[in-house]
C-alpha atoms as a PDB file:
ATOM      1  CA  UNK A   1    -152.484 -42.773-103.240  1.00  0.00           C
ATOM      2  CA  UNK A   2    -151.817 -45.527-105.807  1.00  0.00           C
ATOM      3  CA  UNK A   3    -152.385 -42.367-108.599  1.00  0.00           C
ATOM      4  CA  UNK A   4    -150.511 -39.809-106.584  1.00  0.00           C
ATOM      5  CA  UNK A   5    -147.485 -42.712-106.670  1.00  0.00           C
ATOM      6  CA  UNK A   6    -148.190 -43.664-110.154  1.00  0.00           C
ATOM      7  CA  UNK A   7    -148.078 -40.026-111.395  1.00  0.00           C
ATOM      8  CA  UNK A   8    -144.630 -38.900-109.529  1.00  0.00           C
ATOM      9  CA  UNK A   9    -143.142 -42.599-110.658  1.00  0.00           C
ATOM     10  CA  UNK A  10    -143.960 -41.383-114.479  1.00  0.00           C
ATOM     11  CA  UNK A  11    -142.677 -37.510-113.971  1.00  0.00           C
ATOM     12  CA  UNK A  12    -139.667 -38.762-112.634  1.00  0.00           C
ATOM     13  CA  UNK A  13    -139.128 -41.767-115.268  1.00  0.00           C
ATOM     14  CA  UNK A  14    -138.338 -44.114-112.584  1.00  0.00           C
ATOM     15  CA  UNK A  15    -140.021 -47.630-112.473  1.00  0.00           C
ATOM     16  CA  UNK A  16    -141.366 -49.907-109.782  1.00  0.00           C
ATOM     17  CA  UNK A  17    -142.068 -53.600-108.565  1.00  0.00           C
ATOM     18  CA  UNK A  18    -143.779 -55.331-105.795  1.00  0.00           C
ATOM     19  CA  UNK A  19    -142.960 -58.135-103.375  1.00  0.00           C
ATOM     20  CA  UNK A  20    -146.318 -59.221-101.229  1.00  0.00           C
ATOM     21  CA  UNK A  21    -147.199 -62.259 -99.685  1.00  0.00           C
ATOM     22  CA  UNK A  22    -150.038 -61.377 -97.064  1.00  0.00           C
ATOM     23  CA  UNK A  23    -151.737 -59.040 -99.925  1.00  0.00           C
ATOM     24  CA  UNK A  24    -151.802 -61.945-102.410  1.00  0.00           C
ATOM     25  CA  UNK A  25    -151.619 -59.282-105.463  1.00  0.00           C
ATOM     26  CA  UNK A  26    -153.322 -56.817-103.962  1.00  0.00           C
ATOM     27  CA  UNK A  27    -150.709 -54.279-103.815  1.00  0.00           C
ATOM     28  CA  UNK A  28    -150.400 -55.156-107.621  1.00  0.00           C
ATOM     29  CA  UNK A  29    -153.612 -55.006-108.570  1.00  0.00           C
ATOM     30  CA  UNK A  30    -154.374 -51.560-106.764  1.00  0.00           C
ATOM     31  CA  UNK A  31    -151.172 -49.763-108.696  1.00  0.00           C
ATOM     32  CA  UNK A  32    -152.144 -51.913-112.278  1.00  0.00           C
ATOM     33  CA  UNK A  33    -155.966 -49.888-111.415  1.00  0.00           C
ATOM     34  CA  UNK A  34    -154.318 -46.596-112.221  1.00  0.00           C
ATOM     35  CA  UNK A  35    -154.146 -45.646-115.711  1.00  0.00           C
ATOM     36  CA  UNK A  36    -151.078 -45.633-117.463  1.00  0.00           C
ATOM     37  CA  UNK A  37    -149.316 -47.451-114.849  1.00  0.00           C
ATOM     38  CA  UNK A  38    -147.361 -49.914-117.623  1.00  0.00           C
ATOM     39  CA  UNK A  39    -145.097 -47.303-117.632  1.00  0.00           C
ATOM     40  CA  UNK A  40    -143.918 -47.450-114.541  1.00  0.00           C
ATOM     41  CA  UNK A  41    -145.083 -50.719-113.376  1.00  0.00           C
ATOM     42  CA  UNK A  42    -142.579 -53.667-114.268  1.00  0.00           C
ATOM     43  CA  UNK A  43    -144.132 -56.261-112.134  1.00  0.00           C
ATOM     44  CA  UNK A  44    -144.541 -58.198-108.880  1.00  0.00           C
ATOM     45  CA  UNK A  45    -143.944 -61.649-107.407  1.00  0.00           C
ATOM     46  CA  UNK A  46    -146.446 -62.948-104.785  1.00  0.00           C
ATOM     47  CA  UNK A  47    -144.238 -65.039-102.571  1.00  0.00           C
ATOM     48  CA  UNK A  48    -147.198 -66.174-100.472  1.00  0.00           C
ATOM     49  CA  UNK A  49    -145.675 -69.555 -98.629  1.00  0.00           C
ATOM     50  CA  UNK A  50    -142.016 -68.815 -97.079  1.00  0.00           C
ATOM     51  CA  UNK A  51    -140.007 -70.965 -99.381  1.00  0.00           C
ATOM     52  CA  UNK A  52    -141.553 -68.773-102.179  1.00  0.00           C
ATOM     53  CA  UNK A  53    -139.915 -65.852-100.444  1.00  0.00           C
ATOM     54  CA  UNK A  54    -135.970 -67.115-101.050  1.00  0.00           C
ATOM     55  CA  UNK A  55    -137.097 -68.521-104.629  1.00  0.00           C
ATOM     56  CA  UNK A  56    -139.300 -66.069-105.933  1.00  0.00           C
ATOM     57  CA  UNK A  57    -137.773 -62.830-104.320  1.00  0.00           C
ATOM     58  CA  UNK A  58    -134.670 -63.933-103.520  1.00  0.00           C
ATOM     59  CA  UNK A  59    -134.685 -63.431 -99.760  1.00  0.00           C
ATOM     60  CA  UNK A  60    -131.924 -65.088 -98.640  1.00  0.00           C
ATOM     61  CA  UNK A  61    -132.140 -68.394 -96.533  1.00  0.00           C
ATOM     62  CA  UNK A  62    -130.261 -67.403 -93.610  1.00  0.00           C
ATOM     63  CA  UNK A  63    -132.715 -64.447 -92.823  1.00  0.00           C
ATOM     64  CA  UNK A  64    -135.511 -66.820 -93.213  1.00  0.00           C
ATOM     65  CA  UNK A  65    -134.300 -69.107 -90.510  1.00  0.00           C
ATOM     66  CA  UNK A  66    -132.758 -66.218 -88.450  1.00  0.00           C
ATOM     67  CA  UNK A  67    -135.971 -63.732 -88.648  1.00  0.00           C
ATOM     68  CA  UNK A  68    -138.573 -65.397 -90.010  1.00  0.00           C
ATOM     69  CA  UNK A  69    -141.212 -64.411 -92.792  1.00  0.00           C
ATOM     70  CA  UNK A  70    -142.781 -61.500 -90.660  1.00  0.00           C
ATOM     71  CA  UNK A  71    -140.194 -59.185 -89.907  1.00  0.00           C
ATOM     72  CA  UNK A  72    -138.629 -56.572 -90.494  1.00  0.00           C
ATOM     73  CA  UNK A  73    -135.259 -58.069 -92.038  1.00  0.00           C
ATOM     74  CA  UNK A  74    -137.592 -60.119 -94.565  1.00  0.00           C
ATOM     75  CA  UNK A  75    -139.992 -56.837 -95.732  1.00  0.00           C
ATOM     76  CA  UNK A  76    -136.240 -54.916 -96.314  1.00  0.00           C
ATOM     77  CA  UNK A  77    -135.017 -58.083 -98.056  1.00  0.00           C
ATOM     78  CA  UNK A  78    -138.214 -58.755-100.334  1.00  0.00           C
ATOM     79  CA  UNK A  79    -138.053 -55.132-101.662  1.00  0.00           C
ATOM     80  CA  UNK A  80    -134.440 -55.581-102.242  1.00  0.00           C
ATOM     81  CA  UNK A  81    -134.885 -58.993-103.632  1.00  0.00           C
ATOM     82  CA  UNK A  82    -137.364 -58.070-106.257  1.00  0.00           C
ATOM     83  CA  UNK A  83    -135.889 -54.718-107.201  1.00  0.00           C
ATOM     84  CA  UNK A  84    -132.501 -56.400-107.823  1.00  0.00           C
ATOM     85  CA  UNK A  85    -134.803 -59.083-109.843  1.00  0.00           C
ATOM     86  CA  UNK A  86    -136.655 -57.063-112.215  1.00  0.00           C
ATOM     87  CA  UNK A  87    -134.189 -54.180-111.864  1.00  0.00           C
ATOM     88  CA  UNK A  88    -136.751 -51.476-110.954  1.00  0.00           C
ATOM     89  CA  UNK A  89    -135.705 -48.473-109.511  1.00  0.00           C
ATOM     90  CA  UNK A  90    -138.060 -48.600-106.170  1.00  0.00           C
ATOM     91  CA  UNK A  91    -139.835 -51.551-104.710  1.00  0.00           C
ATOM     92  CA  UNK A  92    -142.486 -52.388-102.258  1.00  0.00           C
ATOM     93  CA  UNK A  93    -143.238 -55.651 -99.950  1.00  0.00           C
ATOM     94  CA  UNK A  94    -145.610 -56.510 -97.793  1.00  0.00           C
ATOM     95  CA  UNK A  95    -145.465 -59.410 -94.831  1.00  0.00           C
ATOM     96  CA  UNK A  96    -147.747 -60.329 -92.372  1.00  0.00           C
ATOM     97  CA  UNK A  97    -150.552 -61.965 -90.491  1.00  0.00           C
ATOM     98  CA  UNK A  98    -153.727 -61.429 -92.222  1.00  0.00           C
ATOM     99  CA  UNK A  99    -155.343 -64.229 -90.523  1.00  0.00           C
ATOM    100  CA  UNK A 100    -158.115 -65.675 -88.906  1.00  0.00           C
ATOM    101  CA  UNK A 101    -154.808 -67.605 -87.003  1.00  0.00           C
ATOM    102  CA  UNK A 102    -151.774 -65.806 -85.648  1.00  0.00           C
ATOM    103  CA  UNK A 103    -148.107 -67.518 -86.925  1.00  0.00           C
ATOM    104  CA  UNK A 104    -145.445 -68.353 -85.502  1.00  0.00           C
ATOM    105  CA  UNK A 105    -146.145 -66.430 -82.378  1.00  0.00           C
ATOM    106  CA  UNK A 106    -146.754 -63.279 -84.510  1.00  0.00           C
ATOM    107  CA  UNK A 107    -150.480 -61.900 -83.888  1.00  0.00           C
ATOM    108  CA  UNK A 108    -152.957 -61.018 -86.349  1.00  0.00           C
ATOM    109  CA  UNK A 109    -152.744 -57.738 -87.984  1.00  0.00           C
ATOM    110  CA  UNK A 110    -149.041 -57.537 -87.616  1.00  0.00           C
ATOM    111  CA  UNK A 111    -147.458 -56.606 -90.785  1.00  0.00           C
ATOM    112  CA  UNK A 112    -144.245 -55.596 -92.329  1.00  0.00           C
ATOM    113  CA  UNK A 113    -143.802 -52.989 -95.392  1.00  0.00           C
ATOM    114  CA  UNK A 114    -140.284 -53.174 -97.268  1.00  0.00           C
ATOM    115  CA  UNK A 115    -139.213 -50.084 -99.522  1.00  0.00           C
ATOM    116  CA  UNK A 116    -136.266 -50.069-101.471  1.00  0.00           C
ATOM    117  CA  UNK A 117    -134.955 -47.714-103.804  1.00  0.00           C
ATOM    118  CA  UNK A 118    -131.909 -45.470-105.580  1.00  0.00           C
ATOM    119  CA  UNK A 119    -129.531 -44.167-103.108  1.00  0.00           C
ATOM    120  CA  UNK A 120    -128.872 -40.368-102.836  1.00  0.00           C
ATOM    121  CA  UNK A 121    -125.287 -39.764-103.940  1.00  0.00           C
ATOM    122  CA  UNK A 122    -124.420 -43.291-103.405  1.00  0.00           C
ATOM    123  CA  UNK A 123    -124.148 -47.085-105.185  1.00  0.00           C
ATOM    124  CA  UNK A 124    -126.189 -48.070-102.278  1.00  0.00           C
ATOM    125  CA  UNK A 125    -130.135 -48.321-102.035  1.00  0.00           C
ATOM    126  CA  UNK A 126    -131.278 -46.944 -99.445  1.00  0.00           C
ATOM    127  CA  UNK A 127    -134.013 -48.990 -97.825  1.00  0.00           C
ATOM    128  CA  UNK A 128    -136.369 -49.128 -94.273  1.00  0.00           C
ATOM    129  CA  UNK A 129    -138.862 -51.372 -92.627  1.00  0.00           C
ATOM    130  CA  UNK A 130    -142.063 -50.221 -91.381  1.00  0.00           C
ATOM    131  CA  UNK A 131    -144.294 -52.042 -88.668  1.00  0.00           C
ATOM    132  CA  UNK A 132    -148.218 -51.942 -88.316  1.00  0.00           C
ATOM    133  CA  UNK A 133    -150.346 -53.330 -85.788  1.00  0.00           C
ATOM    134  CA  UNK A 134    -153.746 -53.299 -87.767  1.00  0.00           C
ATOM    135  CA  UNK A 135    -156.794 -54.848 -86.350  1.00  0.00           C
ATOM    136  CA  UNK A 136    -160.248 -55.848 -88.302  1.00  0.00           C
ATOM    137  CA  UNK A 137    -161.415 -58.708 -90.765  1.00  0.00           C
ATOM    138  CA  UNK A 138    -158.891 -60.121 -92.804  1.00  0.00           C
ATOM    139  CA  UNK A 139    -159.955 -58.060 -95.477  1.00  0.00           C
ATOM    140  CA  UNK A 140    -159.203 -55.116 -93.564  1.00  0.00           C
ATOM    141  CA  UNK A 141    -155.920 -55.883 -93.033  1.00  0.00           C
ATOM    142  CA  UNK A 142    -154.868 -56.530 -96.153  1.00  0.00           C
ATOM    143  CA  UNK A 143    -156.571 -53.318 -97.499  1.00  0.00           C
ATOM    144  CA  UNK A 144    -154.737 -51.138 -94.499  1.00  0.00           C
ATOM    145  CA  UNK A 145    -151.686 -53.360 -95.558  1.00  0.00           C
ATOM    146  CA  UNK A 146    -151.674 -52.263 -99.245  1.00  0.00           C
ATOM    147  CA  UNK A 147    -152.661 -48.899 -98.027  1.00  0.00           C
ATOM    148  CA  UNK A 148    -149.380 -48.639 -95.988  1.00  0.00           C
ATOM    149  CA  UNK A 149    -147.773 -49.648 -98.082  1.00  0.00           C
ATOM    150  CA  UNK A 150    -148.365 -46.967-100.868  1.00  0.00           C
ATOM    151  CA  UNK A 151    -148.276 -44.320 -98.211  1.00  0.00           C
ATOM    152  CA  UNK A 152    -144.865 -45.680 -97.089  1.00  0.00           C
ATOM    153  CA  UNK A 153    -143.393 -45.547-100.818  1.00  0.00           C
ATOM    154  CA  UNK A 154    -145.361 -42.033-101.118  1.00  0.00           C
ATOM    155  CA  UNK A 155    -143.129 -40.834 -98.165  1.00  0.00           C
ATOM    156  CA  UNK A 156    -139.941 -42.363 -99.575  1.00  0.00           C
ATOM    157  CA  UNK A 157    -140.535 -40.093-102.676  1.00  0.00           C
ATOM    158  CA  UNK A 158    -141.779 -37.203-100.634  1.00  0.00           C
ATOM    159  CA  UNK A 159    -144.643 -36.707-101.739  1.00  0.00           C
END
């Protein structure tokens, strides 16, 4: 999916940037994989620890201590943060519990994706929040997270 993405990001001439915390890079790493994605690509922040999310991707404080780091509000407002950041025209987050511990009464494998991009006719991004339930290793999580993730911007471009 990460090619399929990278390919209809280049056609287009639109750019993208990331916002993870429970993927640690990974979302990064798996889009960076595809050839020729410096085009596209401008970059990521990987706001793993919550105070990271205000600094880094400029989630605001007040939705931190209103919603938390996994929720919805905070995946919608780390793709919103980062694209207004690094001024890319769509961009992807990722929040969760990976694991082996559940936090803040949130269970392992819940996770968050943010997408943000141009709106259609309008100054406005448009922007949604998408919730998984994934169960497995830690590792699996975070792969189904990245995985969502890509198939969540994929949508969003309709592809």
């Amino acid at each position: 999916m990460a090619e399929r993405v990278i390919d209809c990001l280049t056609r287009r001439g639109l750019s993208l940037a990331t916002a993870e915390s429970l993927t640690g890079g990974l979302l990064a790493a798996a889009l960076t994989a595809v050839p020729g994605a410096s085009k596209v690509f401008r970059g990521g922040v990987v706001s793993y620890q919550t105070p990271m999310k205000q600094l880094l991707a400029g989630v605001p404080e007040e939705v931190l201590a209103a919603y938390g780091p996994v929720s919805e509000r905070t995946a919608v407002e780390l793709a919103l943060g980062v694209r207004r950041i690094t001024g890319a025209d769509w961009a992807l987050s990722a929040t969760g519990v990976a694991g082996p511990d559940q936090q803040d009464c949130h269970p392992v494998g819940e996770v968050w994706i943010g997408v943000a991009g141009p709106g259609v006719g309008t100054a406005t991004p448009q922007f949604c929040g998408h919730r998984f339930d994934f169960t497995g290793s830690r590792e699996l999580i975070r792969a189904q997270s990245v995985s969502a993730a890509l198939d969540a911007l994929a949508a969003a471009l309709g592809l």
